[in-house]
Protein backbone atom coordinates (compact mmCIF):
# COMPACT_ATOMS: atom_id res chain seq x y z
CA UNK A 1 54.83 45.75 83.42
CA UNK A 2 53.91 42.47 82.30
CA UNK A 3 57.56 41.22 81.92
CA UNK A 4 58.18 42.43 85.31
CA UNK A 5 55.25 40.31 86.33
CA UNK A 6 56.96 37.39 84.80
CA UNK A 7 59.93 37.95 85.68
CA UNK A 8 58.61 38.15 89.43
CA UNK A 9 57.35 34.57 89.01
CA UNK A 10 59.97 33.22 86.91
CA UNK A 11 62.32 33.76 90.08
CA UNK A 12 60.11 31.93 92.32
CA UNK A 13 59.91 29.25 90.34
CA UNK A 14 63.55 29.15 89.82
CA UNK A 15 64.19 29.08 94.21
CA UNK A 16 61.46 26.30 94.19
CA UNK A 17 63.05 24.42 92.09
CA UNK A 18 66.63 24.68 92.29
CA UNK A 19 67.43 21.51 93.55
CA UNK A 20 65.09 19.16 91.23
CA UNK A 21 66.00 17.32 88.19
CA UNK A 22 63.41 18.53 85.38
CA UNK A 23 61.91 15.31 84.95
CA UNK A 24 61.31 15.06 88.65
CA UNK A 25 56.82 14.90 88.82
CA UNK A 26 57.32 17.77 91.18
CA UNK A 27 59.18 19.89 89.15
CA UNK A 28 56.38 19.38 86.37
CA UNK A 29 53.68 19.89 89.14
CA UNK A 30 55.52 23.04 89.92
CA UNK A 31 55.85 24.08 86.44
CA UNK A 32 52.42 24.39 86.02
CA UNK A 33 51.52 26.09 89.12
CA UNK A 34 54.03 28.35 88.21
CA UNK A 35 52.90 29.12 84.72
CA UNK A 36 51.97 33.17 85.05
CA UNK A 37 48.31 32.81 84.57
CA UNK A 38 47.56 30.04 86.93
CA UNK A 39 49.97 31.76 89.65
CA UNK A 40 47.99 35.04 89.46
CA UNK A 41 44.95 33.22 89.44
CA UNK A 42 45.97 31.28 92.64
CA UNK A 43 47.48 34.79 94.45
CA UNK A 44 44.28 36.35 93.82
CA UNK A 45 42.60 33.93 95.65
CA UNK A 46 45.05 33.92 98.63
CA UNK A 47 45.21 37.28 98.66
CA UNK A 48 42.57 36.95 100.80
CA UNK A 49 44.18 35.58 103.64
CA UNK A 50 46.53 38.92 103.81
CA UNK A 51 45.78 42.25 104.98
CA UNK A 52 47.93 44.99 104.68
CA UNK A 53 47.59 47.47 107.91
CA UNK A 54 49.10 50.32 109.32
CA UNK A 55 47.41 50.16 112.77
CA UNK A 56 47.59 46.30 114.39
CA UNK A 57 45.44 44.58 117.28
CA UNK A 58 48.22 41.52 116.71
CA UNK A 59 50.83 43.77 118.68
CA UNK A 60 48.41 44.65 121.87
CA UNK A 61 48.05 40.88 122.27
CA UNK A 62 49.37 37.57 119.60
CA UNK A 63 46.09 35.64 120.83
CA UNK A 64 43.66 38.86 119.95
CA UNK A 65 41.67 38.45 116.41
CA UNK A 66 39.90 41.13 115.83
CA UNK A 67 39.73 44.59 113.54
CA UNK A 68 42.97 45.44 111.60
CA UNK A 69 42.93 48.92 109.79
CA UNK A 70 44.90 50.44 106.85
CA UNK A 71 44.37 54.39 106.60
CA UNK A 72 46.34 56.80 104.88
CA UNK A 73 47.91 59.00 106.55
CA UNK A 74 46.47 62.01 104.48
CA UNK A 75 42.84 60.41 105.68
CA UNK A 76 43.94 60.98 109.76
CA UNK A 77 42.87 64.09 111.17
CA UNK A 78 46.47 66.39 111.72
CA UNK A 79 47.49 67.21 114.80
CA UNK A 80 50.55 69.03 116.43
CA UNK A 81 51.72 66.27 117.97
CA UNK A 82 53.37 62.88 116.03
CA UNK A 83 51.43 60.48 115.31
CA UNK A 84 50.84 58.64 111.90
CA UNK A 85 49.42 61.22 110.55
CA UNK A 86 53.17 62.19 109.90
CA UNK A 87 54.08 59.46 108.08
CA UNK A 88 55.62 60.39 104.51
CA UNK A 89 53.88 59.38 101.34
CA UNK A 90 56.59 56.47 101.10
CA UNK A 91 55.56 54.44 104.25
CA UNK A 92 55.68 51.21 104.99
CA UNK A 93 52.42 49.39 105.18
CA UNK A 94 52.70 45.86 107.61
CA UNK A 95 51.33 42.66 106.67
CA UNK A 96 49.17 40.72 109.25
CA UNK A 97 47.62 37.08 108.35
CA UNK A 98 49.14 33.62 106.70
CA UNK A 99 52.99 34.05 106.49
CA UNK A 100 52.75 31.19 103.84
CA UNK A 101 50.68 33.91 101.87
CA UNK A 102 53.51 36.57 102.01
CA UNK A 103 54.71 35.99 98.44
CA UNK A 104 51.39 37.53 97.56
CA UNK A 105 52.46 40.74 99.12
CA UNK A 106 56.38 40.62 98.00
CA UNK A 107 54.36 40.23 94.31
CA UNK A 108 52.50 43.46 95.08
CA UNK A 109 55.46 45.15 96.15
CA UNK A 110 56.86 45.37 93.02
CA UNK A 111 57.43 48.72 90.90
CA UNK A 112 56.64 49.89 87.51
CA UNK A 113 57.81 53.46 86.28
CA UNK A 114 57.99 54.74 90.20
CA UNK A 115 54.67 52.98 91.51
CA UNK A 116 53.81 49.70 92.87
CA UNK A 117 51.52 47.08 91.77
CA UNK A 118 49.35 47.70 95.08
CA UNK A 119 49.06 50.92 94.32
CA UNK A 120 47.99 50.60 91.25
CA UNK A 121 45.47 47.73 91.98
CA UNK A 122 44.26 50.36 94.59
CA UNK A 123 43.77 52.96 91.79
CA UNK A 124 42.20 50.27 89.49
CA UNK A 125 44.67 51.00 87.13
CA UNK A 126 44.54 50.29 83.51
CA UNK A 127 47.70 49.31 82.92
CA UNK A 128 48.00 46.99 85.18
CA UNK A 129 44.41 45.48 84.15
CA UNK A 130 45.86 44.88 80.17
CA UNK A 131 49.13 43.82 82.20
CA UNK A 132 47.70 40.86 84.23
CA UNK A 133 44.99 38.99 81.62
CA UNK A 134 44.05 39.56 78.21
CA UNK A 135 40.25 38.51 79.50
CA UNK A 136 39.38 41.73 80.88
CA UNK A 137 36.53 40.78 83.28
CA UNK A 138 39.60 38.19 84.59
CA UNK A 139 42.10 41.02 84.86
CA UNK A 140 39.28 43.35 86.72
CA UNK A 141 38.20 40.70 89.33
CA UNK A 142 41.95 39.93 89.98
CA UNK A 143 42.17 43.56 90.58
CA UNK A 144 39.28 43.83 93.14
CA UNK A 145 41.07 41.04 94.89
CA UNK A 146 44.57 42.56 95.71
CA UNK A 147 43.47 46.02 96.61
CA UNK A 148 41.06 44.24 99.13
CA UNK A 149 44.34 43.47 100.84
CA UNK A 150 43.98 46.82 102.35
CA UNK A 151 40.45 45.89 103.74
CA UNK A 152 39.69 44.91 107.16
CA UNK A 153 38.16 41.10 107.15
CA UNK A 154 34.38 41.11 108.13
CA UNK A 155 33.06 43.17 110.53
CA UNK A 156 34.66 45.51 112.57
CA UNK A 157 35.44 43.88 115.84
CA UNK A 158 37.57 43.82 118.93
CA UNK A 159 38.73 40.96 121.22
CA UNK A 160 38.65 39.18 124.67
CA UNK A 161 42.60 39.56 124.67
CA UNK A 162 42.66 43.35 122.77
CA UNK A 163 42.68 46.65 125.20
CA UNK A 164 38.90 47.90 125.64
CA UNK A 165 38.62 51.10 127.36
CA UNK A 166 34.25 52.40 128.05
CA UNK A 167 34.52 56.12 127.40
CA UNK A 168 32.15 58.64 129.07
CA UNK A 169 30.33 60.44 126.29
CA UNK A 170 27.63 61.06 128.45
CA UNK A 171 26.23 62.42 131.06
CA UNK A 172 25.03 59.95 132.98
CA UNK A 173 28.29 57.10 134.63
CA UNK A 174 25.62 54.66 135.70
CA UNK A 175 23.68 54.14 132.36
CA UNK A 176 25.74 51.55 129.50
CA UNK A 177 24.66 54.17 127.04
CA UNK A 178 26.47 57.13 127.65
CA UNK A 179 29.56 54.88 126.95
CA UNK A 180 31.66 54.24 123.71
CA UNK A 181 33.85 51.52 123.61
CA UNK A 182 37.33 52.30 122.40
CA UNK A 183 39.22 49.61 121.17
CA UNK A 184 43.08 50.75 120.64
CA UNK A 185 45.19 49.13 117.70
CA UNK A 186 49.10 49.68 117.39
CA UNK A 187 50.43 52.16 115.24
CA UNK A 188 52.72 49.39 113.13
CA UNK A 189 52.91 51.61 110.90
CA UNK A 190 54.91 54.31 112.52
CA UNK A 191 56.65 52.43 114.76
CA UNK A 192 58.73 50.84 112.16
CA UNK A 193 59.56 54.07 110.20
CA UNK A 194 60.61 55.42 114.22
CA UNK A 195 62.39 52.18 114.84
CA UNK A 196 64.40 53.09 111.89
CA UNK A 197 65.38 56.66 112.94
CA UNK A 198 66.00 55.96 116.57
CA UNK A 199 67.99 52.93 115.67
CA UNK A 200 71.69 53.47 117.14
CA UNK A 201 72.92 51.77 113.94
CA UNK A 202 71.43 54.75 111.93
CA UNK A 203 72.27 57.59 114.55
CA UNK A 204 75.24 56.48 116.84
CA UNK A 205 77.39 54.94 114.29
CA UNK A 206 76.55 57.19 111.58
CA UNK A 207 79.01 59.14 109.63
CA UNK A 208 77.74 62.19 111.01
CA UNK A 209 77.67 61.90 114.60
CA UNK A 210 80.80 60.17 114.78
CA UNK A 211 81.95 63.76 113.33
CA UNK A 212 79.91 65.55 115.59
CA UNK A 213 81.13 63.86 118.55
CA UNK A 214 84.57 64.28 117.52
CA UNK A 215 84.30 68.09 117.13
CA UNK A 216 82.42 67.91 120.49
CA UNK A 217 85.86 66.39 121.91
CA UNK A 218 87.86 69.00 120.08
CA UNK A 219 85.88 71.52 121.03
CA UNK A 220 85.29 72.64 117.71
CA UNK A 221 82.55 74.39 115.75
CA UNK A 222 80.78 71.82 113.92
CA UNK A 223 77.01 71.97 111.33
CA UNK A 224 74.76 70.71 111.62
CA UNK A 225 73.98 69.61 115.01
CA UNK A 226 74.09 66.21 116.73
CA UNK A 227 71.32 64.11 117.72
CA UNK A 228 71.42 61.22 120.62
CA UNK A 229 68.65 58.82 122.19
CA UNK A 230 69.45 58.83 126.00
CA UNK A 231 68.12 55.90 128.07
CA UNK A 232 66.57 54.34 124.93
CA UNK A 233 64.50 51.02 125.87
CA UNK A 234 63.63 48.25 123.99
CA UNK A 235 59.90 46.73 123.98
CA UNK A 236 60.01 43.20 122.80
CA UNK A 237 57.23 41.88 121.00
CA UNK A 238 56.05 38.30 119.99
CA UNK A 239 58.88 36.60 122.33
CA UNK A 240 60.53 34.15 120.20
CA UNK A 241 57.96 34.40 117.50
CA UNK A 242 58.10 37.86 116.33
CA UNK A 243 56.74 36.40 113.43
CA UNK A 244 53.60 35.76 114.43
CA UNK A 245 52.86 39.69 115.64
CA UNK A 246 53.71 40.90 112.27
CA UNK A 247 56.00 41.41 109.08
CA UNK A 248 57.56 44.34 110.25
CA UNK A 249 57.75 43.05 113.67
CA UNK A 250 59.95 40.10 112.29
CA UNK A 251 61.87 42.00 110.04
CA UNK A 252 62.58 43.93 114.02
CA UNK A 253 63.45 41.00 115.65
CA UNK A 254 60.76 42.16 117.76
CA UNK A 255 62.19 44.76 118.78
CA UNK A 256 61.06 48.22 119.20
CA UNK A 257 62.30 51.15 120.82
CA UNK A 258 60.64 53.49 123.41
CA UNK A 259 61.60 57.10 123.94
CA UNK A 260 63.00 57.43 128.03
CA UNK A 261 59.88 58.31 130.24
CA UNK A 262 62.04 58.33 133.50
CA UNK A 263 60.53 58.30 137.27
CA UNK A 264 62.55 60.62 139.18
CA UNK A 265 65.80 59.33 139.62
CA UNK A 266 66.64 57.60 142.43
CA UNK A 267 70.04 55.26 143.47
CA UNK A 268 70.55 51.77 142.59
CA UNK A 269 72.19 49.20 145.31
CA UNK A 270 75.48 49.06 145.33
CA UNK A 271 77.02 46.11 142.89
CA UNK A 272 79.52 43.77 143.67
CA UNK A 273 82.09 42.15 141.75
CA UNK A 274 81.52 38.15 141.80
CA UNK A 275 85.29 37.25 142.63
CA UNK A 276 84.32 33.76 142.74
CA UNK A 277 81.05 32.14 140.91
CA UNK A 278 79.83 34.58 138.54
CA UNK A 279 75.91 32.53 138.63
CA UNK A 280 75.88 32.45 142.08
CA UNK A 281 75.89 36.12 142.22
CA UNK A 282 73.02 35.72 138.98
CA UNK A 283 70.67 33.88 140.95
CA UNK A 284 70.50 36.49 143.70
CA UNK A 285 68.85 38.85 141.93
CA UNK A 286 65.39 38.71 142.66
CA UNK A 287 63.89 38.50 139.57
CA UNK A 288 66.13 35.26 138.72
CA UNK A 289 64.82 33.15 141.25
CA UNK A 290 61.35 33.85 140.69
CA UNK A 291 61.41 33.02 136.89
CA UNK A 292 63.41 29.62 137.12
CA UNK A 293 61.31 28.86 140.17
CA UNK A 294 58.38 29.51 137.88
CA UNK A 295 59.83 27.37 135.10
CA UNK A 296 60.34 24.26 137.17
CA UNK A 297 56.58 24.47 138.65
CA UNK A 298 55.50 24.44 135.11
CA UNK A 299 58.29 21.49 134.01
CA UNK A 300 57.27 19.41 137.07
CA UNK A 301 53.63 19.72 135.30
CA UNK A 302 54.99 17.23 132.69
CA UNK A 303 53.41 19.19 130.35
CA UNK A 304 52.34 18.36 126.96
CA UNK A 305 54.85 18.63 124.03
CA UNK A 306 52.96 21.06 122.05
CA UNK A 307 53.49 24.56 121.02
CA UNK A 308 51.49 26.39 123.91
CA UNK A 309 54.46 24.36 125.97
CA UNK A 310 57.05 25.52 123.98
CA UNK A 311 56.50 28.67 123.62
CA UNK A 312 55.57 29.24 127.28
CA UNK A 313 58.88 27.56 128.04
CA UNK A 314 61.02 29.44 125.58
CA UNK A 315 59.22 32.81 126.75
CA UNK A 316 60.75 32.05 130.43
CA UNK A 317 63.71 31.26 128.75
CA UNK A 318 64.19 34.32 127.03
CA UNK A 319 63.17 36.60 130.49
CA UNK A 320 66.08 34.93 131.98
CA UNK A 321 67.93 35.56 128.86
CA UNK A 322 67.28 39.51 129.52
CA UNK A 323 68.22 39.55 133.25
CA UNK A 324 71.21 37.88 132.65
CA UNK A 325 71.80 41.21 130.27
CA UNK A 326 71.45 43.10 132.61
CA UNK A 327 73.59 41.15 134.95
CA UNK A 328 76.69 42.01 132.60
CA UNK A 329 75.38 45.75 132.73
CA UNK A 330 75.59 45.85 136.28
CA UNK A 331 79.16 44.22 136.47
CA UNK A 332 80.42 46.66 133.46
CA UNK A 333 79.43 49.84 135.74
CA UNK A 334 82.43 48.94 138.09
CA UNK A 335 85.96 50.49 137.65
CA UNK A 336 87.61 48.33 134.36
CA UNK A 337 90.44 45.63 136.05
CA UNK A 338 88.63 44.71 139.06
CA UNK A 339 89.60 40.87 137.34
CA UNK A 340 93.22 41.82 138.32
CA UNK A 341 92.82 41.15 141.64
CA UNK A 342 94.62 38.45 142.80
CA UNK A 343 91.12 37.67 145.05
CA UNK A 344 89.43 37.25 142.02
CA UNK A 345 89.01 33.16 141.40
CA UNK A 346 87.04 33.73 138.17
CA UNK A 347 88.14 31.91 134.71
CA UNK A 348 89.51 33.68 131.85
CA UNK A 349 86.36 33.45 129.82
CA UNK A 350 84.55 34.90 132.63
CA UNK A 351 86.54 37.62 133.24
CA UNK A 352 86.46 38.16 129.72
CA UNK A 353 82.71 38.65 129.79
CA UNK A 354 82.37 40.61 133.02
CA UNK A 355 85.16 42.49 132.34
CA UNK A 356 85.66 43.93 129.27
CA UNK A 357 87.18 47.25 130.39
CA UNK A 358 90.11 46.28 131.59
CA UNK A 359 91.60 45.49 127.65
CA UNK A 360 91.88 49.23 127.40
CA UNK A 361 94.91 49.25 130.36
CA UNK A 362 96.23 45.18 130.02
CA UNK A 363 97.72 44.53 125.87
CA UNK A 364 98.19 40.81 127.37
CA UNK A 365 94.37 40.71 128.49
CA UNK A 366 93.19 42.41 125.55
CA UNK A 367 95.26 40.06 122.95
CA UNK A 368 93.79 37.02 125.01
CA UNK A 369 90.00 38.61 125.29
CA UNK A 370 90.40 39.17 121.04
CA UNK A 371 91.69 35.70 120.52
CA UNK A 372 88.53 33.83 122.65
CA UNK A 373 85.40 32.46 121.72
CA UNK A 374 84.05 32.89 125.52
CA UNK A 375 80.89 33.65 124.57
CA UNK A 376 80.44 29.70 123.65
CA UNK A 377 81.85 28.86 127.14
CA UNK A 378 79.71 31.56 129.12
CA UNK A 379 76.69 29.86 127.37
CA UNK A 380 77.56 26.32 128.29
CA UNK A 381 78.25 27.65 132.00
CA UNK A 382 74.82 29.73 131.73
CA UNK A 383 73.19 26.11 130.66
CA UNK A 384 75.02 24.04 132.92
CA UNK A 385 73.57 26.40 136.28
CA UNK A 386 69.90 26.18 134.78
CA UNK A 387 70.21 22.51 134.62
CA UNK A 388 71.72 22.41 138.10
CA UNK A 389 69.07 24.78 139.71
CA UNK A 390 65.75 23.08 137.63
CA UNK A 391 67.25 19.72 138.78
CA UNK A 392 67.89 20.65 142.58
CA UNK A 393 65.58 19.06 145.00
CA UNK A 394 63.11 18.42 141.82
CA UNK A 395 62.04 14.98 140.10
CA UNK A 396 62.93 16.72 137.04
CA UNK A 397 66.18 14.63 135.42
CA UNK A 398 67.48 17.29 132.73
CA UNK A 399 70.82 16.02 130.66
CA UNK A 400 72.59 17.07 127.56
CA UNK A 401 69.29 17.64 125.62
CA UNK A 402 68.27 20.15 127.83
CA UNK A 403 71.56 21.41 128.17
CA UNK A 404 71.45 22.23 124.02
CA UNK A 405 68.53 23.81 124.28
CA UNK A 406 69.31 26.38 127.18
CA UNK A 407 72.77 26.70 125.33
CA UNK A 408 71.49 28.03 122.47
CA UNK A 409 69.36 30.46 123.81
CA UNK A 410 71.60 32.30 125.88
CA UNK A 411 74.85 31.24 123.21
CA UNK A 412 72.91 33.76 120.38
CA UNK A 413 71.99 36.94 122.36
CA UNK A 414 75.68 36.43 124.77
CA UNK A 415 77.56 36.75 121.07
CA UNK A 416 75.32 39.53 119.76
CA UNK A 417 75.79 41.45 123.08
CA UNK A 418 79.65 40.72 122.92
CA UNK A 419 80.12 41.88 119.00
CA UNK A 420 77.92 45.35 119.80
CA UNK A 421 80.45 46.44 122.73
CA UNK A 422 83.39 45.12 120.81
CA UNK A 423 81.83 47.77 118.08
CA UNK A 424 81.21 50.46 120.46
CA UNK A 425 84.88 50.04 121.88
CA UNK A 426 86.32 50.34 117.94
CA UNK A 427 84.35 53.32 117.37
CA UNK A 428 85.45 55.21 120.53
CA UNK A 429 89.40 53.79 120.11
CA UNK A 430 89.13 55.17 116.68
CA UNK A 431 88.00 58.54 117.60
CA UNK A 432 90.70 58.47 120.65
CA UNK A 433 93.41 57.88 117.70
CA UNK A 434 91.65 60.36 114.93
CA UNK A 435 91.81 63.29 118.31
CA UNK A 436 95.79 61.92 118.56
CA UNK A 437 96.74 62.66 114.64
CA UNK A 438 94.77 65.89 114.57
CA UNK A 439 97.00 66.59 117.90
């Protein structure tokens, strides 16, 4: 255990220092800090600015500070229906606090013979007490230090920005006393281990299913069942700082996925293809104008250049990043070659984007469509008509800066939305041509 210990450290070390010359003063300042009793010494200590949870207030709100809890799942009471008392003995525990801290936690992650170093701290293990010091009153209080990482910091309490919900428990609805205040946390927890099972990576593109859904095609008996997500939504949490919700939440993206909990259903307005300016037809929807109406108020503020102004902006950003998603979703539920039209005005790129269906009945379009980078010119155009529509009738004077900044925004989520239908597309050609060679 001990050489894993240094090995653990060693590594560090080694990425800190990768690019300085050995006599460099920070190298030998690093050296030392680095040296396996003076790093465990320092981790114990900021250890304390970590907590590992499986419930989190961060998630109901990024500005709440309040309670965190970590509770086995064995310790919840069981019920019939899922919750985190479910959780396998192999869960994932989420790390809340300084992300400057997290190495801490990686360090505690590691395994000896089958069993981590947090677990064992948590079991005041012996082995890992002769492992860390040979001063054994050291070693213990080191100990007591990272299995308090599993400790909620001072007393329990919620937050002006958490949920509070007053609970009858009484008799009496006029007196404060027959109330209990329930203060709900997020299940982290389980919502990672459900992100990962819900995931269409995991169950769409699967091995399996792609079998299954072949069979289902062929009409053919087939074990083992098949399991789909219908209507799956996406919560996203911490905007563009999923960081600052969680570990877990990062490692996400922020995303996480919600089970369909559908009104009754009831019929969408009819869409219509944008033959001419693609953004024109954008802004219409009604949720467009409202948020870059929204963002010029707040940029004719000439607010301060701080973080609470660039993450407000950014957050706008991203919402307009979203309905222009859905946008594209709209224009993909008409019939694929609607582009063909000799009406339609649109540029290649565009019809490229809006579009995409029409590669399965035109080679020429297809070969074109593979060949092009269009989500880099959809972005500029997307940047180019925020400019135009912040600037119009405003003081505001945006230029190329600006122009960057909204590029890159909509440039990373355009690509990432462009590379999972050119996915989908392969794995449903694929299965066309695997049903033609069983044929």
């Amino acid at each position: 255990m001990r050489n894993r210990i240094e090995w653990f450290i060693h590594h560090r070390f080694a990425t800190k220092t990768e690019k300085l010359p050995a006599d460099d003063p920070k190298y030998l300042e690093l050296q030392q800090q680095f040296e396996p009793q003076a790093w465990l010494a320092d981790a114990a200590r900021r250890v304390g600015q970590l907590q590992v949870v499986t419930h989190s207030l961060k998630a109901i709100h990024p500005d709440a500070k309040g309670t965190n809890l970590y509770i086995e799942p064995g310790q919840l009471s069981q019920s019939v229906l899922v919750g985190s008392h479910c959780l396998p003995i192999d869960f994932q525990g989420d790390v809340v606090g300084n992300a400057a801290a997290l190495d801490v936690y990686k360090f505690l992650k590691l395994e000896w013979q089958g069993r981590t170093l947090l677990e064992r701290a948590l079991d005041f293990d012996e082995a890992l007490i002769d492992a860390l010091s040979q001063d054994r009153e050291e070693a213990e209080s080191w100990v007591r230090a990272f299995a308090s990482i599993t400790e909620p910091k001072g007393a329990p309490s919620s937050h002006v920005m958490g949920k509070q919900l007053y609970w009858l428990v009484g008799d009496d609805p006029t007196d404060d006393k027959s109330y209990h205040l329930l203060a709900p946390l997020y299940a982290t927890a389980l919502t990672h281990r459900f992100y990962a099972q819900v995931s269409p990576n995991t169950w769409f593109f699967g091995d399996h299913n792609k079998a299954a859904r072949k069979a289902l095609k062929d009409k053919a008996p087939f074990e083992g069942g098949y399991t789909s997500y219908p209507n799956l939504a996406v919560q996203k949490l911490g905007g563009t700082k999923p960081q600052n919700i969680s570990q877990l939440n990062s490692e996400r993206g922020g995303q996480n996925h919600l089970l369909a909990s559908l009104p009754p259903n009831w019929e969408s307005r009819e869409v219509y293809a944008p033959m001419r300016d693609p953004f024109r037809a954008f802004k219409r929807r009604p949720n467009v104008w409202r948020i870059v109406d929204e963002l010029k108020r707040f940029l004719e503020t000439d607010p301060a250049k701080n973080m609470h102004t660039r993450d407000l902006r950014d957050d706008l950003t991203s919402m307009l990043v979203d309905e222009l998603m859905l946008f594209t979703f709209d224009i993909h539920s008409l019939a694929p070659g609607w582009t063909a039209d000799e009406k339609c005005q649109l540029a290649p790129e565009e019809q490229y984007w809006l579009d995409p269906g029409r590669a399965d009945e035109d080679s020429e379009f297809a070969e074109a469509r593979r060949q092009s980078n269009g989500y880099e010119a959809i972005s500029s155009r997307a940047a180019s008509w925020l400019n135009r529509e912040l600037s119009d009738k405003s003081p505001l004077s945006l230029g190329d800066a600006e122009h960057h900044h909204w590029k890159r925004q909509f440039e990373g989520i355009v690509k990432e939305f462009r590379q999972q239908l050119d996915d989908l597309q392969e794995v449903l050609r694929d299965e066309d041509d695997d049903q033609g060679d069983t044929a």
